[in-house]
Protein backbone atom coordinates (compact mmCIF):
# COMPACT_ATOMS: atom_id res chain seq x y z
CA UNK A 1 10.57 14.47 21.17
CA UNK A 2 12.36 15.92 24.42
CA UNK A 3 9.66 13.76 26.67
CA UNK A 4 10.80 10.30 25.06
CA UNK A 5 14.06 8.01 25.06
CA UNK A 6 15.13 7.97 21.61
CA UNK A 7 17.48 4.94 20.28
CA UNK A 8 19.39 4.77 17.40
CA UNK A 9 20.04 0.96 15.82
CA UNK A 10 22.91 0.65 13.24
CA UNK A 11 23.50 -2.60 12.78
CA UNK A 12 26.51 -3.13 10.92
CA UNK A 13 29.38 -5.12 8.82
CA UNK A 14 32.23 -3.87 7.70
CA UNK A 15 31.35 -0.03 7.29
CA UNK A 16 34.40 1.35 8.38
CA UNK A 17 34.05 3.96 5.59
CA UNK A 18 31.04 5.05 6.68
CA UNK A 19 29.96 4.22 9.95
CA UNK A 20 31.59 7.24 11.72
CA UNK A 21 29.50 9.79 9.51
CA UNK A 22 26.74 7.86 10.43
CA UNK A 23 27.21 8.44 14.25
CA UNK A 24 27.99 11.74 13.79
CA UNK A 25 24.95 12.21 11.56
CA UNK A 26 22.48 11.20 13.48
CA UNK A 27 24.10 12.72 16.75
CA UNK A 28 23.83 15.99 14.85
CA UNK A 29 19.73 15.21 14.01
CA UNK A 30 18.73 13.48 17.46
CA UNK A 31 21.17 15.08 20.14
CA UNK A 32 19.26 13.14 22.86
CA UNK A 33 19.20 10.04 21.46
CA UNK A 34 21.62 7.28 22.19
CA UNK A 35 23.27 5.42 18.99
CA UNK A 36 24.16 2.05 19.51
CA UNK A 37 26.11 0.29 16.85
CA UNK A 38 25.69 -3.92 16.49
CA UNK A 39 28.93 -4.78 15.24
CA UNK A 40 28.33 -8.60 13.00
CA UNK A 41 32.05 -10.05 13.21
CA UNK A 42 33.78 -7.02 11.16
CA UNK A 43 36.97 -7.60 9.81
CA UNK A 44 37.94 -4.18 9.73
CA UNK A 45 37.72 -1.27 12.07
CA UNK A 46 34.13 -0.84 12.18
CA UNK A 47 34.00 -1.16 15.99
CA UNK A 48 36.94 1.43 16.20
CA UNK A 49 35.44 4.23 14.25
CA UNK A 50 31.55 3.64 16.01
CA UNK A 51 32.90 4.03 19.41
CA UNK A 52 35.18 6.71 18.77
CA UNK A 53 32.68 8.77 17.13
CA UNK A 54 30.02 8.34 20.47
CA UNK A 55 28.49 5.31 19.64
CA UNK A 56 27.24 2.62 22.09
CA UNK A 57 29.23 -0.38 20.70
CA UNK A 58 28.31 -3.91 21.32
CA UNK A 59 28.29 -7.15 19.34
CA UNK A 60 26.24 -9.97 17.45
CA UNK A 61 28.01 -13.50 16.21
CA UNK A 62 25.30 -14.92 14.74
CA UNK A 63 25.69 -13.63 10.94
CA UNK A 64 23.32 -12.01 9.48
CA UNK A 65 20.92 -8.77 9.86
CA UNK A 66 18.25 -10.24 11.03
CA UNK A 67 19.88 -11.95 13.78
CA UNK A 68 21.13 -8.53 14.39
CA UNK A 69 18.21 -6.44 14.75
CA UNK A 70 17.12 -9.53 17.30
CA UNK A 71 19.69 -9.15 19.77
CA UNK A 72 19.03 -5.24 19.93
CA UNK A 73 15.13 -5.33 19.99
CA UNK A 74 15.53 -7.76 23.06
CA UNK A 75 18.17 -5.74 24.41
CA UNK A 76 17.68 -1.86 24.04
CA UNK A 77 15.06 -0.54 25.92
CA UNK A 78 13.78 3.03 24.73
CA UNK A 79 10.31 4.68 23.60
CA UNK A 80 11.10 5.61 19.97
CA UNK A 81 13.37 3.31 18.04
CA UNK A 82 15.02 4.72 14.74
CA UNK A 83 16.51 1.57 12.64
CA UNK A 84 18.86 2.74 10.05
CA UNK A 85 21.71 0.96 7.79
CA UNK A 86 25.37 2.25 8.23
CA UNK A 87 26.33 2.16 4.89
CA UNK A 88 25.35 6.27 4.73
CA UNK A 89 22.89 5.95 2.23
CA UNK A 90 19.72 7.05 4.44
CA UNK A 91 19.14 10.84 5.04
CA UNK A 92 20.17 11.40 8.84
CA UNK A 93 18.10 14.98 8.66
CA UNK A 94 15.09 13.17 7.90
CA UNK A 95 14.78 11.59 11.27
CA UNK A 96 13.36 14.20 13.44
CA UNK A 97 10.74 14.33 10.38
CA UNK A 98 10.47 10.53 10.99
CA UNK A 99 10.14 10.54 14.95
CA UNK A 100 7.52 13.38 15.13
CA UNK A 101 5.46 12.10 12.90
CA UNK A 102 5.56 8.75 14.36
CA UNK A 103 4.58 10.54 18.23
CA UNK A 104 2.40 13.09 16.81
CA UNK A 105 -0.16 10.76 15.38
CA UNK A 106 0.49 8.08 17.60
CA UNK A 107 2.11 5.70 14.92
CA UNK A 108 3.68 2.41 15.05
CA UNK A 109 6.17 2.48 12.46
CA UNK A 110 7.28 4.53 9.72
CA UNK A 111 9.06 3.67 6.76
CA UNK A 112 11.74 6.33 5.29
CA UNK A 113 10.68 5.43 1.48
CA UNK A 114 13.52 6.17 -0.60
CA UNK A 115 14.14 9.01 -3.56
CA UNK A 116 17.31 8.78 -5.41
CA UNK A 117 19.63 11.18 -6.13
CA UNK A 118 20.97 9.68 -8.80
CA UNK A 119 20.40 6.13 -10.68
CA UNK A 120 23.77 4.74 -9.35
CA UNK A 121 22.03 5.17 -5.38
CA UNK A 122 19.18 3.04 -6.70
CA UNK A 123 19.78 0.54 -9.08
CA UNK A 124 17.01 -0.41 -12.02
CA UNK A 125 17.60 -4.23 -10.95
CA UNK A 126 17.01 -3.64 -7.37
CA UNK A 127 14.46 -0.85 -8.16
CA UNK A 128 12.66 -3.49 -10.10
CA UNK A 129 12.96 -6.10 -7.89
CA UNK A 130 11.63 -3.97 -4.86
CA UNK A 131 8.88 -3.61 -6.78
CA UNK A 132 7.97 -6.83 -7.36
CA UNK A 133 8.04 -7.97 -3.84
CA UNK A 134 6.43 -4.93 -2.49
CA UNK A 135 4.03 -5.84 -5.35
CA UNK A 136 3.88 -8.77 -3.75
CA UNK A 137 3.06 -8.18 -0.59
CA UNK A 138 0.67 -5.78 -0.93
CA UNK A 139 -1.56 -7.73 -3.09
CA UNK A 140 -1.46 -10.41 -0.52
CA UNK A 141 -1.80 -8.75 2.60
CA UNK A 142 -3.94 -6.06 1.02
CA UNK A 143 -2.41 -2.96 1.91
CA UNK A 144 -0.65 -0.13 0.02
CA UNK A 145 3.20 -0.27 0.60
CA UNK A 146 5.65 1.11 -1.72
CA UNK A 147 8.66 0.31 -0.48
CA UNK A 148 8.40 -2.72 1.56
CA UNK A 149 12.85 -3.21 1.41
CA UNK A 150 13.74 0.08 2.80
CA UNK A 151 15.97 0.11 5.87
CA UNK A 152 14.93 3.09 7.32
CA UNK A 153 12.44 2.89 9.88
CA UNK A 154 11.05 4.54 12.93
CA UNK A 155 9.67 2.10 15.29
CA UNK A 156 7.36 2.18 18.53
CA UNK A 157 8.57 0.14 21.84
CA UNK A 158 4.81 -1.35 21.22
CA UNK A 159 5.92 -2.69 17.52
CA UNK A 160 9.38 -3.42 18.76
CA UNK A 161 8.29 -5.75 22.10
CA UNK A 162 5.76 -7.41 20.62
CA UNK A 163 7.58 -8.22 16.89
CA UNK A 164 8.81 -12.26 16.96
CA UNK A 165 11.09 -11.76 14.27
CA UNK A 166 12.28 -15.06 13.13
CA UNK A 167 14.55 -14.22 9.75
CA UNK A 168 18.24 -14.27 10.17
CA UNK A 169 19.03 -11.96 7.04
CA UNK A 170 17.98 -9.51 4.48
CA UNK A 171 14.29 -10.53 5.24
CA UNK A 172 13.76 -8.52 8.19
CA UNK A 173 11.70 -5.83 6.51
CA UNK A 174 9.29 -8.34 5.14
CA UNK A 175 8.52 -9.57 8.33
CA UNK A 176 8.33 -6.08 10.04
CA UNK A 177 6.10 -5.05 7.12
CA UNK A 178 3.59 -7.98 7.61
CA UNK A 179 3.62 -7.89 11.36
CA UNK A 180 2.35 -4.30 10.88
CA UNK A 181 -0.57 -5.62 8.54
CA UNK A 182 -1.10 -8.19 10.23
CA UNK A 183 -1.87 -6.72 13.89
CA UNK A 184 -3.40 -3.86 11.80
CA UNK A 185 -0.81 -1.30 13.59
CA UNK A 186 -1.21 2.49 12.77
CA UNK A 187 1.56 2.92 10.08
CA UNK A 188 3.14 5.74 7.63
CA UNK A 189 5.47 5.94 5.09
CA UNK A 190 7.60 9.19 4.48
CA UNK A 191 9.71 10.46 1.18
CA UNK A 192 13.68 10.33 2.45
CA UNK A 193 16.76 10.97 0.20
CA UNK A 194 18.56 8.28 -0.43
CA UNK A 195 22.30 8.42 -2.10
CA UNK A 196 24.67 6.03 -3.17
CA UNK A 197 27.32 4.38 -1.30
CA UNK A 198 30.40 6.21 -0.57
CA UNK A 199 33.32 5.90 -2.54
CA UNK A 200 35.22 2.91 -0.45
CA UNK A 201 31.98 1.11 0.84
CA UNK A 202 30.62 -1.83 -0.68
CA UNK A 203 26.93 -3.24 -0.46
CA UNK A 204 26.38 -6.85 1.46
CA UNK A 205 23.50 -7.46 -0.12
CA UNK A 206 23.21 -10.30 -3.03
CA UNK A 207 20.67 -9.39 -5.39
CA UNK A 208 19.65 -12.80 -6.12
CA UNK A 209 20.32 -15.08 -3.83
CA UNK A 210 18.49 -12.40 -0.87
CA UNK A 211 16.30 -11.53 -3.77
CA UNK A 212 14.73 -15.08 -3.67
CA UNK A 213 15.32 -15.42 0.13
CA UNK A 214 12.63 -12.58 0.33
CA UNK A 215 10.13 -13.82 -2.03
CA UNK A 216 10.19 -17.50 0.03
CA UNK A 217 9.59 -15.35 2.90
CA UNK A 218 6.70 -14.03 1.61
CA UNK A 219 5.31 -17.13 0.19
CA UNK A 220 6.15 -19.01 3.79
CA UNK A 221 4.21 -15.68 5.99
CA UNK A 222 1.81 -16.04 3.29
CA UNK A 223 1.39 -19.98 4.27
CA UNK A 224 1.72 -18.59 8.08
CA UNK A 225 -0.81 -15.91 7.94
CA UNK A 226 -3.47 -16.14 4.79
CA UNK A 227 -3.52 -20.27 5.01
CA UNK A 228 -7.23 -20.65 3.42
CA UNK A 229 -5.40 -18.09 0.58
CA UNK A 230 -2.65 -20.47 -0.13
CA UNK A 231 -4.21 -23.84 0.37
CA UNK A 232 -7.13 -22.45 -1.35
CA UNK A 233 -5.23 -21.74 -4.38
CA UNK A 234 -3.55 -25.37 -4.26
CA UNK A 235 -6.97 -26.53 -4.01
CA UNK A 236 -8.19 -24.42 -7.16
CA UNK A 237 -5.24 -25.00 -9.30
CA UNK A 238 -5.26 -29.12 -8.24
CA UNK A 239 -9.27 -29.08 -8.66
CA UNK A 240 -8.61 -27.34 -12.57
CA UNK A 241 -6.29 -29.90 -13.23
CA UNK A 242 -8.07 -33.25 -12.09
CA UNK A 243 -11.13 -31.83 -13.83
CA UNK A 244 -9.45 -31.43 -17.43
CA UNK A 245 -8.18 -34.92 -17.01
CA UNK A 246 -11.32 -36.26 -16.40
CA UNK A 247 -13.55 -34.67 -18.92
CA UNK A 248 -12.32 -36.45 -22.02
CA UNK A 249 -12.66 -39.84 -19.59
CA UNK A 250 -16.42 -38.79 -18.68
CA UNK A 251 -17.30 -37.87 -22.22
CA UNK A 252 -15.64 -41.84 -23.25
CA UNK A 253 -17.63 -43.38 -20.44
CA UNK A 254 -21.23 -40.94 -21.52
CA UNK A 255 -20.81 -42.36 -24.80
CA UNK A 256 -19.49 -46.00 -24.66
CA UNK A 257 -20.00 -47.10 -21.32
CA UNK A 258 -16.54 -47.63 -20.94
CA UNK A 259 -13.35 -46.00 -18.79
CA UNK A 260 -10.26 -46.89 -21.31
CA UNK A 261 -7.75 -44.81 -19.58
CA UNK A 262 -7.46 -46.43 -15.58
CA UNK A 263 -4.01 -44.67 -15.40
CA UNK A 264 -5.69 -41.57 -16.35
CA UNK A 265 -8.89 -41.49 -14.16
CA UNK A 266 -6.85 -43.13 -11.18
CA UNK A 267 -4.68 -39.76 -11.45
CA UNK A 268 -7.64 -37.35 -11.72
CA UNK A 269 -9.46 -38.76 -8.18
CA UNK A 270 -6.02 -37.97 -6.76
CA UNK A 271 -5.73 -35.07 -7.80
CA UNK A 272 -8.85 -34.12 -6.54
CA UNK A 273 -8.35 -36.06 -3.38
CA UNK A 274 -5.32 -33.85 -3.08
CA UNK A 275 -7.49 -30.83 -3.81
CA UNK A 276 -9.77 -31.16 -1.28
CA UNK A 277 -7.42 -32.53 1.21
CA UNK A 278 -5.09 -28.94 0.93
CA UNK A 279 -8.89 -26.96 1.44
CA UNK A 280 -9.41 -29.29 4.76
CA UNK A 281 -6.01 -28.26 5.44
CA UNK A 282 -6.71 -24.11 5.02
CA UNK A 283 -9.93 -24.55 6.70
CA UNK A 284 -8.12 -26.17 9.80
CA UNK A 285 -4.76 -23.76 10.06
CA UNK A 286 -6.84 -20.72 9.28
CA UNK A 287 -9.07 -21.21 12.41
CA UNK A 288 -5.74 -22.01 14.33
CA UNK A 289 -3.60 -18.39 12.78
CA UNK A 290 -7.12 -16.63 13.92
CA UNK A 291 -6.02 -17.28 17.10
CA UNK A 292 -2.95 -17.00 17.28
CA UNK A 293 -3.25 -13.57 15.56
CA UNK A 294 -5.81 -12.89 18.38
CA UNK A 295 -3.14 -13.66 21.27
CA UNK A 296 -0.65 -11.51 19.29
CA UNK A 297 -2.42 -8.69 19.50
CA UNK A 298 -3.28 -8.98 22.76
CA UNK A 299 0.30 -9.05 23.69
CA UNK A 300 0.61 -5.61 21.62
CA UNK A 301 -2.03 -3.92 23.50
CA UNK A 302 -0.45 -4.63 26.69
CA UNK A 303 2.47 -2.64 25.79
CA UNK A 304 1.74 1.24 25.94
CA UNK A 305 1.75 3.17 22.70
CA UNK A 306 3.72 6.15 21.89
CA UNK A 307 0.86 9.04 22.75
CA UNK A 308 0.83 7.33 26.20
CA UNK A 309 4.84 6.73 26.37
CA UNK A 310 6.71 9.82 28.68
CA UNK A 311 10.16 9.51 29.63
CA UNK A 312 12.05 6.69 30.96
CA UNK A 313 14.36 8.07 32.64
C-alpha cells in the first residue's frame, strides 16, 4: 500500500458520537491515508469532532448520501478510495485487509460484507430486506452478490472516475453494485465485523420509505440497462393476457360465426397492440444501452487500473 494515495470518504450527518472514533480508527489502520469527512448540514458538532480528530473537513448542502459521495468522487483525487459510514459500525482493522486485496489482484471494488456481532447490529427486518434486494439484483444482473447495501467499500480511481452516479440517497450502493456488473469490473467481496450503533447514535436510514426507494432503483437500472428484459416481460405478461381474453371470443366465433363481445375483442387487439408495441420498444433501447454501455467502458479503460497506479505524489 506504501506506493499508492490512499483516501478515506466518511460522509456524514449528525455523528457527533461517533465520528471522532471513526477518524481515529481508521488513522490507526491506514496511517498514510488522508480522511476526509463530507459534513451534510449537521446540526450538531459533527464538523467539530472530524477536524479535531485529523480529519479533512469539507461540506455538501444538497441532502442526502448520494449527493454526498458525488461531490467527493468529483473532488478527491487518490489511487485507492476506502468509502465507509461514520456511524462506527464498520470494522476500521479490516481495511488494510480491504485495500491489499483490492491492489494485489488488481480489483475494482470490494465490498466489506457484514457479520454481526450481535442481532441488535443487524436487524431481522433490514437483514431480510437486504436480502431481498440483493436477491434482486443478482437475479437480474446475473451475478452473485450477497450484500449489495453494505457501506463499506474499497474503490479503484478507475471505478470511482468513470461511475455517473445519479441517486441522491440511500441508493448509492445499488448503483455502484450495477455499474460494477455492468462494465464487468474485476470485483470481491470480503467478511467484515459489523456492530451496532453506539450508545448515543441514531441510524438515518428509513426502512421503508429507502427500502422502496431502492427497489424503484433497481426496477428503473433494470429499465436502463436489461430493456429487452423489462419490455420483454411487459410484452409476455400483456401477450398472456390479450390471449385469455380472446380465446373464449375465438371459440364463439369457430362455432357460431359470430363475435358477441366487441368490448371484449376490441380490448384483447389492444392489449396485444400494446404487447408488441413494448417488444418494438426493448428491441429499439436495447440496441441504443449496447452502446452506450460500449462508450462507458471505453471511458473506464482510459483510466489506469490499480496494478498500473504508483504514487501521486
Amino acid at each position: 500500500m506504501s506506493d499508492r494515495d490512499i483516501a478515506v470518504l466518511v460522509p456524514c450527518y449528525n455523528e457527533a458520537a461517533t465520528i471522532g472514533t471513526v477518524v481515529e480508527d481508521f488513522r490507526a489502520a491506514l496511517p498514510d491515508a488522508t480522511i476526509y469527512v463530507y459534513d451534510n448540514n449537521s446540526s450538531d458538532e459533527t464538523k467539530a469532532i472530524a477536524a479535531a480528530a485529523g480529519a479533512v473537513v469539507r461540506t455538501e448542502t444538497r441532502q442526502g448520501k448520494g449527493h454526498v459521495v458525488r461531490r467527493m468522487f468529483a473532488d478527491i483525487e487518490a489511487d485507492v478510495y476506502v468509502l465507509v459510514d461514520g456511524d462506527d459500525t464498520y470494522d476500521a482493522p479490516a481495511a488494510p485487509n480491504l485495500v491489499d486485496r483490492l491492489i494485489d489482484d488488481g480489483l475494482d471494488m470490494v465490498t466489506g460484507t457484514r457479520a454481526a456481532s450481535s442481532d441488535a447490529a443487524y436487524r431481522t427486518g433490514h437483514r431480510f430486506g437486504n436480502r431481498l434486494l440483493t436477491g434482486l439484483v443478482a437475479f437480474s444482473f446475473g451475478s452473485e452478490v450477497s450484500d449489495m447495501l453494505s457501506g463499506y467499500r474499497v474503490l479503484s480511481r478507475r471505478f470511482v472516475k468513470s461511475f455517473p452516479l445519479l441517486s441522491g440517497g440511500f441508493e448509492i450502493e445499488t448503483e455502484m453494485t450495477v455499474h460494477a456488473l455492468e462494465l464487468g469490473m474485476p470485483q470481491a467481496e470480503v467478511t467484515t465485523d459489523y456492530k451496532e450503533r453506539p450508545e448515543g447514535s441514531e441510524s438515518k436510514l428509513n426502512t421503508y420509505g429507502d427500502g422502496l426507494k431502492i427497489l424503484v432503483t433497481i426496477v428503473r437500472m433494470l429499465k436502463e440497462e436489461r430493456p429487452l428484459a423489462f419490455f420483454g416481460s411487459m410484452f409476455a405478461l400483456l401477450a398472456a393476457a390479450a390471449i385469455v381474453l380472446a380465446i373464449p371470443i375465438v371459440i364463439t366465433f369457430v362455432n357460431t360465426g359470430e363475435v358477441p363481445r366487441f368490448p371484449t375483442a376490441i380490448l384483447a387487439t389492444g392489449m396485444m397492440l400494446l404487447a408488441f408495441l413494448s417488444l418494438v420498444c426493448g428491441l429499439i433501447l436495447a440496441t441504443v444501452t449496447r452502446g452506450r454501455q460500449e462508450l462507458k467502458r471505453l471511458r473506464y479503460l482510459q483510466i489506469p487500473g490499480v496494478l498500473d497506479s504508483g504514487s501521486r505524489d
